[in-house]
C-alpha atoms as a PDB file:
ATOM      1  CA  UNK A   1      30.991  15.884  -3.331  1.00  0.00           C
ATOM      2  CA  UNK A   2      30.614  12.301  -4.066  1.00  0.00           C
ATOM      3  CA  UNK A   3      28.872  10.737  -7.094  1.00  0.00           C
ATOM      4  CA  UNK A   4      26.197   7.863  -5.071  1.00  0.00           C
ATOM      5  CA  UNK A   5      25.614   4.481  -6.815  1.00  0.00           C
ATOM      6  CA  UNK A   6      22.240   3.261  -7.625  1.00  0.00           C
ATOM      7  CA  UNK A   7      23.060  -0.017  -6.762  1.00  0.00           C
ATOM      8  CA  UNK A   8      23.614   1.177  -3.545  1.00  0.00           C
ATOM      9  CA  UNK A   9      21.478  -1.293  -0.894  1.00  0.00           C
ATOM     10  CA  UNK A  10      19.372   1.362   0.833  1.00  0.00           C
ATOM     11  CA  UNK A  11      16.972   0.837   4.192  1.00  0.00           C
ATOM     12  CA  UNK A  12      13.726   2.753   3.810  1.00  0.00           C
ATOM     13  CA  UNK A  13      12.928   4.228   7.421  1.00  0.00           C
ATOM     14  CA  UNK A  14       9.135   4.982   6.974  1.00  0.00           C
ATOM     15  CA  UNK A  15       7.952   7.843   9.772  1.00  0.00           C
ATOM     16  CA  UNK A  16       4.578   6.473  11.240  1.00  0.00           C
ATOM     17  CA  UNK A  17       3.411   9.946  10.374  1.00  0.00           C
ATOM     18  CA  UNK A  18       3.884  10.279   7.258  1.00  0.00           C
ATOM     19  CA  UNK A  19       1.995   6.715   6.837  1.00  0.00           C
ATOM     20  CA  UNK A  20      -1.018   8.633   8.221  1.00  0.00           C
ATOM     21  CA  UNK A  21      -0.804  11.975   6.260  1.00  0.00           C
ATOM     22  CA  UNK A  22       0.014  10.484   2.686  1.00  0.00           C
ATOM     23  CA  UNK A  23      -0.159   7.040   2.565  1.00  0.00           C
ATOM     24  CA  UNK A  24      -0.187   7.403  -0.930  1.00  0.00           C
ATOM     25  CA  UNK A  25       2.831   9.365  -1.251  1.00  0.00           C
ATOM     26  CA  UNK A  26       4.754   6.878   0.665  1.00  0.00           C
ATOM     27  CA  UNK A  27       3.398   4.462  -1.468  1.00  0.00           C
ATOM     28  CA  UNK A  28       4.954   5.927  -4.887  1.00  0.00           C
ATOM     29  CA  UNK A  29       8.565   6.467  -2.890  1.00  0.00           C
ATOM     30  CA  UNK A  30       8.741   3.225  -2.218  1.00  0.00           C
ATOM     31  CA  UNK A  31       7.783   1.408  -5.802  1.00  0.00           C
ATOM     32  CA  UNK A  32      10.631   4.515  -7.119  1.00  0.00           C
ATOM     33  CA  UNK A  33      13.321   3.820  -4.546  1.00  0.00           C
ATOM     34  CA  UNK A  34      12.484  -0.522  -5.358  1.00  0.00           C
ATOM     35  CA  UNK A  35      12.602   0.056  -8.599  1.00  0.00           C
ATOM     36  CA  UNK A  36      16.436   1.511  -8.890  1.00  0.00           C
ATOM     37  CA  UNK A  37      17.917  -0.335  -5.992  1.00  0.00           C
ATOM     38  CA  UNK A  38      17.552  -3.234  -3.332  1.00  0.00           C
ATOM     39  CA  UNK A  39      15.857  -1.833  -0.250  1.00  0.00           C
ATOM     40  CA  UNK A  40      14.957  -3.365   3.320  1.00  0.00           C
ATOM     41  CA  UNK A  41      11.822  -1.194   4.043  1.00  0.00           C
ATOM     42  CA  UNK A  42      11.353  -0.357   7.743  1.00  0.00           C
ATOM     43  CA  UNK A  43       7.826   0.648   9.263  1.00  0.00           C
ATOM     44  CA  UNK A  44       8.500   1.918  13.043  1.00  0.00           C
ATOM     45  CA  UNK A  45       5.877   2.641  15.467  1.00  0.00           C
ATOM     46  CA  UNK A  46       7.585   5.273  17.351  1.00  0.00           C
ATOM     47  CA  UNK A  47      11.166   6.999  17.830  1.00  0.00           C
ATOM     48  CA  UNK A  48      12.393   4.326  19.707  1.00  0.00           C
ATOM     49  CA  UNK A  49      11.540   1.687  17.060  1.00  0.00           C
ATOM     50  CA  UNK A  50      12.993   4.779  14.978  1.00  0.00           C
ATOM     51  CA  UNK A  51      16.234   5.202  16.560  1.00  0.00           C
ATOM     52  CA  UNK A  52      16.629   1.139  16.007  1.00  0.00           C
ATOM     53  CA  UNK A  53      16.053   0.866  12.734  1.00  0.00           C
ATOM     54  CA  UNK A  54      18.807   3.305  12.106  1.00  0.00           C
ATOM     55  CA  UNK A  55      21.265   1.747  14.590  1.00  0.00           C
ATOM     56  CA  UNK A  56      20.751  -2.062  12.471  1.00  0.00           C
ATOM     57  CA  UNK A  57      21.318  -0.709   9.450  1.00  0.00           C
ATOM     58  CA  UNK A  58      24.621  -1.840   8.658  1.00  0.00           C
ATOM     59  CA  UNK A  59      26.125  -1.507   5.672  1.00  0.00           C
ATOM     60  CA  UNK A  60      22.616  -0.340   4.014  1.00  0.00           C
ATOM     61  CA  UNK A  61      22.313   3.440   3.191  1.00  0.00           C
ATOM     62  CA  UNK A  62      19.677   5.397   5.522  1.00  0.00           C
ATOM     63  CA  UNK A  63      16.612   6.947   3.420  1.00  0.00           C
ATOM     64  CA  UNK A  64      13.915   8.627   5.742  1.00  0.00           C
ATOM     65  CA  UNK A  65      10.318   8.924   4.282  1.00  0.00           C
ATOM     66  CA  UNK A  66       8.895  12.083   6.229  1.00  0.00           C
ATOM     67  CA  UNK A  67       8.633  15.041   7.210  1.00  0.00           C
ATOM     68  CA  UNK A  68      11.314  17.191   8.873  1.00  0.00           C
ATOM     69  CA  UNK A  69      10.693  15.950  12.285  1.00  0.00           C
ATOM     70  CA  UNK A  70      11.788  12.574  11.205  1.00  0.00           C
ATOM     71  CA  UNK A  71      14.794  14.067   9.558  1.00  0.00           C
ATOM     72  CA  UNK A  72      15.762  16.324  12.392  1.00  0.00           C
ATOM     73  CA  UNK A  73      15.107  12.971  14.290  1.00  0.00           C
ATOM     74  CA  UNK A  74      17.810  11.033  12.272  1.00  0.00           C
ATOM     75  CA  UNK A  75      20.283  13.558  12.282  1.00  0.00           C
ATOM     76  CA  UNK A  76      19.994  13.515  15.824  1.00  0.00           C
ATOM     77  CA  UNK A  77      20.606  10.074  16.414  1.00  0.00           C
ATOM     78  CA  UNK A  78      23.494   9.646  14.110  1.00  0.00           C
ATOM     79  CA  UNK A  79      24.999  12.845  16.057  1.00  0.00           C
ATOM     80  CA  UNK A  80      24.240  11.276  19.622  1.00  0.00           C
ATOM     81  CA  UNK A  81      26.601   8.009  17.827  1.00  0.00           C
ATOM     82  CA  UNK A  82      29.221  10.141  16.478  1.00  0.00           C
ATOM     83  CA  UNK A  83      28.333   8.380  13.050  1.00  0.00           C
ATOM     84  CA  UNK A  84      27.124  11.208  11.075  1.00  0.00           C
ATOM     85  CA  UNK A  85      30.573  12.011   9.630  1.00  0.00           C
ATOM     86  CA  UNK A  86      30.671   8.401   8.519  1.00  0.00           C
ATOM     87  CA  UNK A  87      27.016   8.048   6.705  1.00  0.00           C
ATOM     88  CA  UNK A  88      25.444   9.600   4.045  1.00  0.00           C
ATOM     89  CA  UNK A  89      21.637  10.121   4.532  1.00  0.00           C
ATOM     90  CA  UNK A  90      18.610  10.376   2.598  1.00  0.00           C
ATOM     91  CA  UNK A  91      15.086  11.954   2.506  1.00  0.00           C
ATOM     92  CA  UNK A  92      12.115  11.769   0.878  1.00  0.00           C
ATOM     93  CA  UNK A  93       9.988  14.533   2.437  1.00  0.00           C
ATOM     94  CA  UNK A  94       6.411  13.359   2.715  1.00  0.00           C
ATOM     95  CA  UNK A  95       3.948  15.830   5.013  1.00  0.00           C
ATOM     96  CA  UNK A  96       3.154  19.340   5.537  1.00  0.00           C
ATOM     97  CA  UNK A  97       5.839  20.508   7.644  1.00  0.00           C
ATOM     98  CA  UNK A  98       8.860  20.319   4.996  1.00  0.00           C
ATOM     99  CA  UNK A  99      10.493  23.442   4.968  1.00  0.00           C
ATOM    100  CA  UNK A 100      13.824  22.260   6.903  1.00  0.00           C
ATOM    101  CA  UNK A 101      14.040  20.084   3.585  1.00  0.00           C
ATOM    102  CA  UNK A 102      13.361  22.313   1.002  1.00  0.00           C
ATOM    103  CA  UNK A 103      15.876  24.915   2.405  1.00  0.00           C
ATOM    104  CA  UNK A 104      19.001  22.462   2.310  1.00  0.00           C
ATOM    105  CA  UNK A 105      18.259  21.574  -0.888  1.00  0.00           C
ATOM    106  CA  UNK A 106      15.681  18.478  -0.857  1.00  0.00           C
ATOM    107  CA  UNK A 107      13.028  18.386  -3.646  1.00  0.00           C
ATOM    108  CA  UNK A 108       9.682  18.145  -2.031  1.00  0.00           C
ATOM    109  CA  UNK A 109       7.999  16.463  -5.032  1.00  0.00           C
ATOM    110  CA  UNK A 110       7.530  12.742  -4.039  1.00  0.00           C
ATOM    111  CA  UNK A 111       9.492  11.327  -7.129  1.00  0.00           C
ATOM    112  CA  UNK A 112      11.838  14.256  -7.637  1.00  0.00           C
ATOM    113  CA  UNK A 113      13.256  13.683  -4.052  1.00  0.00           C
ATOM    114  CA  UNK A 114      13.036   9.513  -4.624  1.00  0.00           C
ATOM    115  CA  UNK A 115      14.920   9.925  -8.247  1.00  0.00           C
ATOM    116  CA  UNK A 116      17.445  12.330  -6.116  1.00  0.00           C
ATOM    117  CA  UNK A 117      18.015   9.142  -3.767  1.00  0.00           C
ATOM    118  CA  UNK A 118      18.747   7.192  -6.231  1.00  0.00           C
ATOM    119  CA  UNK A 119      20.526   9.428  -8.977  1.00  0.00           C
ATOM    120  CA  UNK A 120      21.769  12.666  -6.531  1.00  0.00           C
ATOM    121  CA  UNK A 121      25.158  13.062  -5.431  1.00  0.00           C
ATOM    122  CA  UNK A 122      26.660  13.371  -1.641  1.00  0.00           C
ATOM    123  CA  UNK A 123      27.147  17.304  -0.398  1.00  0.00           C
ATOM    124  CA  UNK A 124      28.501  18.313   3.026  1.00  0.00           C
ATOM    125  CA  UNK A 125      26.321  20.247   4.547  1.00  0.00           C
ATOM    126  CA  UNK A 126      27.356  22.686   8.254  1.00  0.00           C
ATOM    127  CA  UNK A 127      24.876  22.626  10.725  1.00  0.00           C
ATOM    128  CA  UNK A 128      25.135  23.583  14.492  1.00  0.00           C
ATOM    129  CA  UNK A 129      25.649  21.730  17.130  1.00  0.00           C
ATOM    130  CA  UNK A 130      25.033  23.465  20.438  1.00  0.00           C
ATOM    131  CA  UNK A 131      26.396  22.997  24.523  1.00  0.00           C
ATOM    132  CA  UNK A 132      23.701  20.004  24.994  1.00  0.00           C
ATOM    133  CA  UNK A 133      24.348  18.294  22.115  1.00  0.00           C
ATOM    134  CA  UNK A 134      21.498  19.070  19.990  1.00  0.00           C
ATOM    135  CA  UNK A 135      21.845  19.758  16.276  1.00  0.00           C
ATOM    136  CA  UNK A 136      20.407  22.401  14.396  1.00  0.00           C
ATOM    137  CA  UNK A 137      19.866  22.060  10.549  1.00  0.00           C
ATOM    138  CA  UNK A 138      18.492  25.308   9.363  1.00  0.00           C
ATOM    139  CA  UNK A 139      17.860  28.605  11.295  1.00  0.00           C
ATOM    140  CA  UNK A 140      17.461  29.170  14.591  1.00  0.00           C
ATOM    141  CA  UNK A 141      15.351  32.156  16.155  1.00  0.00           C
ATOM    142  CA  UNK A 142      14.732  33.501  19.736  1.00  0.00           C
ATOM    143  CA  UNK A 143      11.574  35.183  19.125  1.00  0.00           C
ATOM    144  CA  UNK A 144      10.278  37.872  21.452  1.00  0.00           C
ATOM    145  CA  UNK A 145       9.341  37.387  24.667  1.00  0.00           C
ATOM    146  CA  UNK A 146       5.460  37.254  25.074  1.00  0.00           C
ATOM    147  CA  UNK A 147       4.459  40.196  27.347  1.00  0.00           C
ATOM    148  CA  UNK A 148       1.066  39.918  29.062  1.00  0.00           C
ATOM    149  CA  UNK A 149      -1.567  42.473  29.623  1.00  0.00           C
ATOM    150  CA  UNK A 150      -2.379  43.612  32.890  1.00  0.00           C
ATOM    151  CA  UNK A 151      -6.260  42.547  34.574  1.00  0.00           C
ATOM    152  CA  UNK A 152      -7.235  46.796  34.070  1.00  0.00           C
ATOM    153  CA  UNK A 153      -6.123  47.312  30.670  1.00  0.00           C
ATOM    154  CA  UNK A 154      -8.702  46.698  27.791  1.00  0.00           C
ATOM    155  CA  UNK A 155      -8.920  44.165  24.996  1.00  0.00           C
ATOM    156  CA  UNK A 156      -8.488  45.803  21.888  1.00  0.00           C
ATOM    157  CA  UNK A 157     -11.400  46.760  19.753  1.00  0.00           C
ATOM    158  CA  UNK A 158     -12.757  43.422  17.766  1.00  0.00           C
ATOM    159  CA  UNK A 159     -14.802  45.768  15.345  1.00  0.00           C
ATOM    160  CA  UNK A 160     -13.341  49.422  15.382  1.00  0.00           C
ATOM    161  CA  UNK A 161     -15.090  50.569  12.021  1.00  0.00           C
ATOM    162  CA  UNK A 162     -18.851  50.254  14.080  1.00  0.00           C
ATOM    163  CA  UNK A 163     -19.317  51.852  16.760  1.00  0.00           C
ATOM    164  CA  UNK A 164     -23.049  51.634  15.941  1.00  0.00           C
ATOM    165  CA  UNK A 165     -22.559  47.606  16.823  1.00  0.00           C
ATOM    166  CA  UNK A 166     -21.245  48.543  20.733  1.00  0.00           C
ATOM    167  CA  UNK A 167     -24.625  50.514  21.082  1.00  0.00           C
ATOM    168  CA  UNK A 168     -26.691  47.918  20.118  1.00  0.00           C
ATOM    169  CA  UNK A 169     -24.996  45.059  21.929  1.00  0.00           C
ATOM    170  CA  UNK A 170     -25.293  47.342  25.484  1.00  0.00           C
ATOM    171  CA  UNK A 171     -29.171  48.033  24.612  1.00  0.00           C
ATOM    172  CA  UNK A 172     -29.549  44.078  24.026  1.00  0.00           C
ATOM    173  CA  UNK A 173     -27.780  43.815  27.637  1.00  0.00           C
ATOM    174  CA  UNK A 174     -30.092  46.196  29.382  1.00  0.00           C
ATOM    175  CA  UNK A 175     -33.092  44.386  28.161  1.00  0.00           C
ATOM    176  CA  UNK A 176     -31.902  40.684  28.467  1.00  0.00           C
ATOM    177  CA  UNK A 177     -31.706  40.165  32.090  1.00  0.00           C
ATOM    178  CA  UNK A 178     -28.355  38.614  33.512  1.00  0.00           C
ATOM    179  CA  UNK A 179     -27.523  35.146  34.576  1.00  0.00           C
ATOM    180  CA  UNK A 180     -26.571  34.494  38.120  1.00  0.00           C
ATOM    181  CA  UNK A 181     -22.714  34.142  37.804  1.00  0.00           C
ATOM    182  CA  UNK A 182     -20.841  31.801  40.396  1.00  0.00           C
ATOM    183  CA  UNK A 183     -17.710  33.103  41.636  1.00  0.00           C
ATOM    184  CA  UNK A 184     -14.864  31.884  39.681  1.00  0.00           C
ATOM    185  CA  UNK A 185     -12.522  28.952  41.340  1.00  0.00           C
ATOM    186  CA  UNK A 186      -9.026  29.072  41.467  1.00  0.00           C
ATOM    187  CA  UNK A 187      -6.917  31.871  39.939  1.00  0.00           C
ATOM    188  CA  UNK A 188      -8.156  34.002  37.151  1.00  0.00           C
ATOM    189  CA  UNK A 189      -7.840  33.392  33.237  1.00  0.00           C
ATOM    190  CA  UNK A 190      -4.300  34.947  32.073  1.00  0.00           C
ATOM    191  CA  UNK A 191      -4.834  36.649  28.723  1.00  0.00           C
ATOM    192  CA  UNK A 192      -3.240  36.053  25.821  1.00  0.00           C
ATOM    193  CA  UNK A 193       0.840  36.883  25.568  1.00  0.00           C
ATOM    194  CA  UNK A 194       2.172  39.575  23.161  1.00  0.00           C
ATOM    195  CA  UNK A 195       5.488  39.906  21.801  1.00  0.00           C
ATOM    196  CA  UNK A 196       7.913  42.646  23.733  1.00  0.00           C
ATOM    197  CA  UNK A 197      11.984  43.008  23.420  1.00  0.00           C
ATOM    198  CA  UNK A 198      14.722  41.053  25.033  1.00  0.00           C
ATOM    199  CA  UNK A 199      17.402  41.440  26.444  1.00  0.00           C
ATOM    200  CA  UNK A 200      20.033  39.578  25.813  1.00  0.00           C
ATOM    201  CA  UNK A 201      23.917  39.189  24.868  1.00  0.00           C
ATOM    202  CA  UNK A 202      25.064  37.645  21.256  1.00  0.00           C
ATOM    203  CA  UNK A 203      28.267  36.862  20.987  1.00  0.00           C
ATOM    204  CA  UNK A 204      30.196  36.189  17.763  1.00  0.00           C
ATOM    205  CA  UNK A 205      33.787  34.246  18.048  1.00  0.00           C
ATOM    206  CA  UNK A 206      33.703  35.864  21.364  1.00  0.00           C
ATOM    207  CA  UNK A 207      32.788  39.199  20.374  1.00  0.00           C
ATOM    208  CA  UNK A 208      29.811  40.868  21.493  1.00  0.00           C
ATOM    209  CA  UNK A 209      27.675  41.786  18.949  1.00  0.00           C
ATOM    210  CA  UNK A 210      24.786  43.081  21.338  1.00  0.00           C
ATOM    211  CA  UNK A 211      25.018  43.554  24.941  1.00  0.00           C
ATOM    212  CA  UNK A 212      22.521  43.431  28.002  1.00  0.00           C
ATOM    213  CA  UNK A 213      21.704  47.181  27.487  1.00  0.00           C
ATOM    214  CA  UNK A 214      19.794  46.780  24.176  1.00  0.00           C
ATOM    215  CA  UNK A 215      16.658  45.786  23.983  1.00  0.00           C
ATOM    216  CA  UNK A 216      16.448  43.272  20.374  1.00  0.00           C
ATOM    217  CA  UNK A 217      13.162  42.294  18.823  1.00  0.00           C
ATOM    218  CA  UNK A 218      14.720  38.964  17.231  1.00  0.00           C
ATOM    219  CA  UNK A 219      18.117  36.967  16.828  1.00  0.00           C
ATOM    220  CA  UNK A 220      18.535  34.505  13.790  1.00  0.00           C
ATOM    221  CA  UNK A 221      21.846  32.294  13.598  1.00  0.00           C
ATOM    222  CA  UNK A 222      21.725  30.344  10.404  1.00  0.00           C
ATOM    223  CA  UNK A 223      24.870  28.121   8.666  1.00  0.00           C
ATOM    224  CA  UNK A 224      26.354  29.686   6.155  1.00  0.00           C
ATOM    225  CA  UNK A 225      28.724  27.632   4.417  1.00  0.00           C
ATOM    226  CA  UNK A 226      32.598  27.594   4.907  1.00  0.00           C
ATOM    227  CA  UNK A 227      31.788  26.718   8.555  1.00  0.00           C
ATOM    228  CA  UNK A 228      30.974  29.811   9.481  1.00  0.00           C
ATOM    229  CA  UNK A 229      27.354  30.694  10.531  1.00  0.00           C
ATOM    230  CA  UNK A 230      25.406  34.219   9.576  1.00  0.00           C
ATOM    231  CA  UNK A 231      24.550  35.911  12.401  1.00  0.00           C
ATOM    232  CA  UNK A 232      21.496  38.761  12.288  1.00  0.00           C
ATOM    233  CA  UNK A 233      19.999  41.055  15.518  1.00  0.00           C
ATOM    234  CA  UNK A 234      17.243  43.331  15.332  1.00  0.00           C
ATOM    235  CA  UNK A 235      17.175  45.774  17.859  1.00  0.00           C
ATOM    236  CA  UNK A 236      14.459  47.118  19.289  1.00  0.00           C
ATOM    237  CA  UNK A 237      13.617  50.413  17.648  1.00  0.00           C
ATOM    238  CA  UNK A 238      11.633  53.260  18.466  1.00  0.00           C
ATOM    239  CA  UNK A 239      10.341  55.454  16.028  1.00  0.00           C
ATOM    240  CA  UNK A 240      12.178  54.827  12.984  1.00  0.00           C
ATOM    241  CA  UNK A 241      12.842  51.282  12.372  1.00  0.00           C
ATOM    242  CA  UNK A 242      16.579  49.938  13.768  1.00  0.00           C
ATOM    243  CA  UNK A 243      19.220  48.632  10.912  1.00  0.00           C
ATOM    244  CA  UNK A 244      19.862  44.749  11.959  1.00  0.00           C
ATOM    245  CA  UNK A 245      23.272  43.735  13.283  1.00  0.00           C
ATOM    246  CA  UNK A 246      25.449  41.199  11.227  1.00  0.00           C
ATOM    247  CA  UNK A 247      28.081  39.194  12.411  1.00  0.00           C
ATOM    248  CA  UNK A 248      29.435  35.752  10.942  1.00  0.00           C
ATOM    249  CA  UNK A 249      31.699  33.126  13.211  1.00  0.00           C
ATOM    250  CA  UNK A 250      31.986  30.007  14.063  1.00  0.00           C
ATOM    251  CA  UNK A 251      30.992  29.948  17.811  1.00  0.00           C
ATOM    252  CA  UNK A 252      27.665  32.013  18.566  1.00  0.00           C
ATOM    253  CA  UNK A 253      26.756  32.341  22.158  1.00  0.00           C
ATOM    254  CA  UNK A 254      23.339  33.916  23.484  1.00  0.00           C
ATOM    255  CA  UNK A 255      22.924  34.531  27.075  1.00  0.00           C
ATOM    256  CA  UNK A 256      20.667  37.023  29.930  1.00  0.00           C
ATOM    257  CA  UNK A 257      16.853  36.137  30.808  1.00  0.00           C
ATOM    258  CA  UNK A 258      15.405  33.075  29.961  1.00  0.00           C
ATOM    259  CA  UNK A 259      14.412  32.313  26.121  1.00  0.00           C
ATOM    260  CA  UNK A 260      13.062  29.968  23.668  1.00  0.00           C
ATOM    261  CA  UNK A 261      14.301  29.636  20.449  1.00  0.00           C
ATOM    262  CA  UNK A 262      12.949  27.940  17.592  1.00  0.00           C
ATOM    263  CA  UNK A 263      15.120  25.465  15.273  1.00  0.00           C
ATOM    264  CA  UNK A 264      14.348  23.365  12.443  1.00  0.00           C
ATOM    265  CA  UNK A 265      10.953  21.631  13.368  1.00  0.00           C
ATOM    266  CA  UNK A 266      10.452  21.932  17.434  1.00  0.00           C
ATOM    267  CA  UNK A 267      10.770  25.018  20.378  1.00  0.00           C
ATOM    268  CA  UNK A 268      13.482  24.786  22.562  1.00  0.00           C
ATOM    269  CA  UNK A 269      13.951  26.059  26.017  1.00  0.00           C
ATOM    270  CA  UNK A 270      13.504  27.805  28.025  1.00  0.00           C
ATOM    271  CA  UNK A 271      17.330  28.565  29.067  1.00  0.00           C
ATOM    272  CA  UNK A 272      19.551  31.506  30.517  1.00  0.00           C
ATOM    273  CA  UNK A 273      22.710  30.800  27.757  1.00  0.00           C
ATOM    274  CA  UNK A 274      23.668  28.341  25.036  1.00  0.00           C
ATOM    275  CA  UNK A 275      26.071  28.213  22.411  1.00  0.00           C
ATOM    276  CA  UNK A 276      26.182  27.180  19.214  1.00  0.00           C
ATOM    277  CA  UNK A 277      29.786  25.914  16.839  1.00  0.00           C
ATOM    278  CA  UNK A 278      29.059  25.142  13.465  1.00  0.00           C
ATOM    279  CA  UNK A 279      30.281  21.764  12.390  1.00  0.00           C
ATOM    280  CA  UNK A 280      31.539  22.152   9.019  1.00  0.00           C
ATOM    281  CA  UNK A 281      30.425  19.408   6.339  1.00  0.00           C
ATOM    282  CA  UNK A 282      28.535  17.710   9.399  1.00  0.00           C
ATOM    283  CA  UNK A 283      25.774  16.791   7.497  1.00  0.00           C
ATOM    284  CA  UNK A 284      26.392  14.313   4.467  1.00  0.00           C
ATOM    285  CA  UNK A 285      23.118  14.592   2.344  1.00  0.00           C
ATOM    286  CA  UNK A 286      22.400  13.196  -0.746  1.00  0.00           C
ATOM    287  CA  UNK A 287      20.988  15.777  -3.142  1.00  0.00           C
ATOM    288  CA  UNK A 288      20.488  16.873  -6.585  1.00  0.00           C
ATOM    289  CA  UNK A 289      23.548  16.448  -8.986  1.00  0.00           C
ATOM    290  CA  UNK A 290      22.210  19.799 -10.621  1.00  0.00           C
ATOM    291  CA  UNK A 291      22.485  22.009  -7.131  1.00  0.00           C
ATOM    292  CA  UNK A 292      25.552  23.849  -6.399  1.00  0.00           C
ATOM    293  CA  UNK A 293      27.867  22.434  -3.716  1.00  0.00           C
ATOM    294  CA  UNK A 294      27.335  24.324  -0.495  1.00  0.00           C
ATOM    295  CA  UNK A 295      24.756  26.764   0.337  1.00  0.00           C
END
């Protein structure tokens, strides 16, 4: 870890969103971040004026205002230029959707995280990189797969406790007379998706940890530290509930049926395999001096 210099010339990225949300927020980061250093303050439109701010930057250190879209967004671009081992990047989390910051460390108080900027200290930080290039900062989850009912089986009760309530609503029917109904166009409404098992295969360093045969309700893959990530599956269980499966490795590979998976602030997918390798001390962030060194 590396002690970082106020004096330090910083370029203030400002995320068009988080002008929106907190205006005010954005307002105090940027008297803070003035006040303890010399700062070029950038106000994109969009993630192309983004992406361009970051790539002029020069000798200037990065500080995002935003939430963890905009981070996930910078990370991404300084991966996609094979210049995030070189830079050391900042964030001031301003929005509601923060919790990509506040799990590697990031305060999510306004001045805390401006004061941290200015006063924190470099870590290296492992994140994933997977098979199209994308980066992963946090956890990633394949959720279940959403299962839909068939046309003849019934909606579930809205009001179970009354059954006095059904009665009165088919008297009310009787006596109301019916509208003429048209006959619907195109094909019918699909209900609403519920989550059912996968089935996939997770392999750990090239070790299967669950095959094609078992039925799993979830998969998390998450960096650990020491460039290793922590791998958990949850079977599907019936009857008594199933203990998860942990792994930990440095190449994680999921493959079978097509899946989503969820990482950091978006939904990826759908795809039939990816794989992840954690990049150990990918990620320079700058962070509290008081936090311990990895996670």
């Amino acid at each position: 870890m590396t002690e970082v210099a106020t004096s330090d010339q910083l370029l203030v990225v400002i995320d068009p969103v988080a002008r929106q949300t907190d205006g005010e927020a954005v307002r105090i980061a940027k008297d803070v971040l003035s006040g303890g250093a010399a700062t070029k303050v950038c106000l994109p439109d969009g993630p192309e004026e983004f992406a361009r701010a970051l790539a002029r930057r020069g000798s200037r250190r990065p500080v995002v205002i935003g939430d963890d879209r905009a981070l996930v967004r910078a990370v991404s671009f300084l991966h996609r230029q094979r210049e995030l081992a070189g830079c050391v990047l900042s964030v001031v989390p301003v929005g509601s959707a923060l919790s990509v910051a506040r799990s590697l460390g990031v305060p999510t108080g306004t001045v805390a995280a401006a004061r941290a900027v200015l006063d924190g200290t470099e870590r290296r930080l492992d994140l994933l990189v997977d098979d199209s290039d994308g980066v992963v900062l946090g956890a990633l989850r394949i959720p279940p797969l959403p299962v839909f009912r068939t046309p003849e089986e019934p909606e579930p009760s809205a009001d179970p406790a009354h059954p006095w309530l059904r009665t009165c609503q088919s008297l009310v029917r009787t006596l109301v007379p019916s509208r003429p109904t048209r006959p619907p166009r195109g094909p019918s409404p699909v209900a609403a998706p519920r989550p059912g098992p996968s089935r996939l295969r997770v392999e750990v360093d090239g070790v299967t940890l669950v095959d094609l045969d078992q039925p799993v309700e979830a998969v998390s893959v998450t960096p650990g530290g020491a460039g290793a990530a922590a791998v958990e599956v949850r079977p599907a269980s019936v009857g008594a509930e199933a203990a998860p499966l942990l792994a930990r490795g440095r190449l994680v590979t999921v493959s079978g049926a097509d899946f989503r998976y969820r990482a950091d602030a978006g939904i990826w997918g759908p795809v039939r395999r990816r794989t992840w390798t954690v990049r150990e001390g990918g990620l320079g962030l700058t962070l509290p001096s008081s936090l311990p060194s990895s996670r």
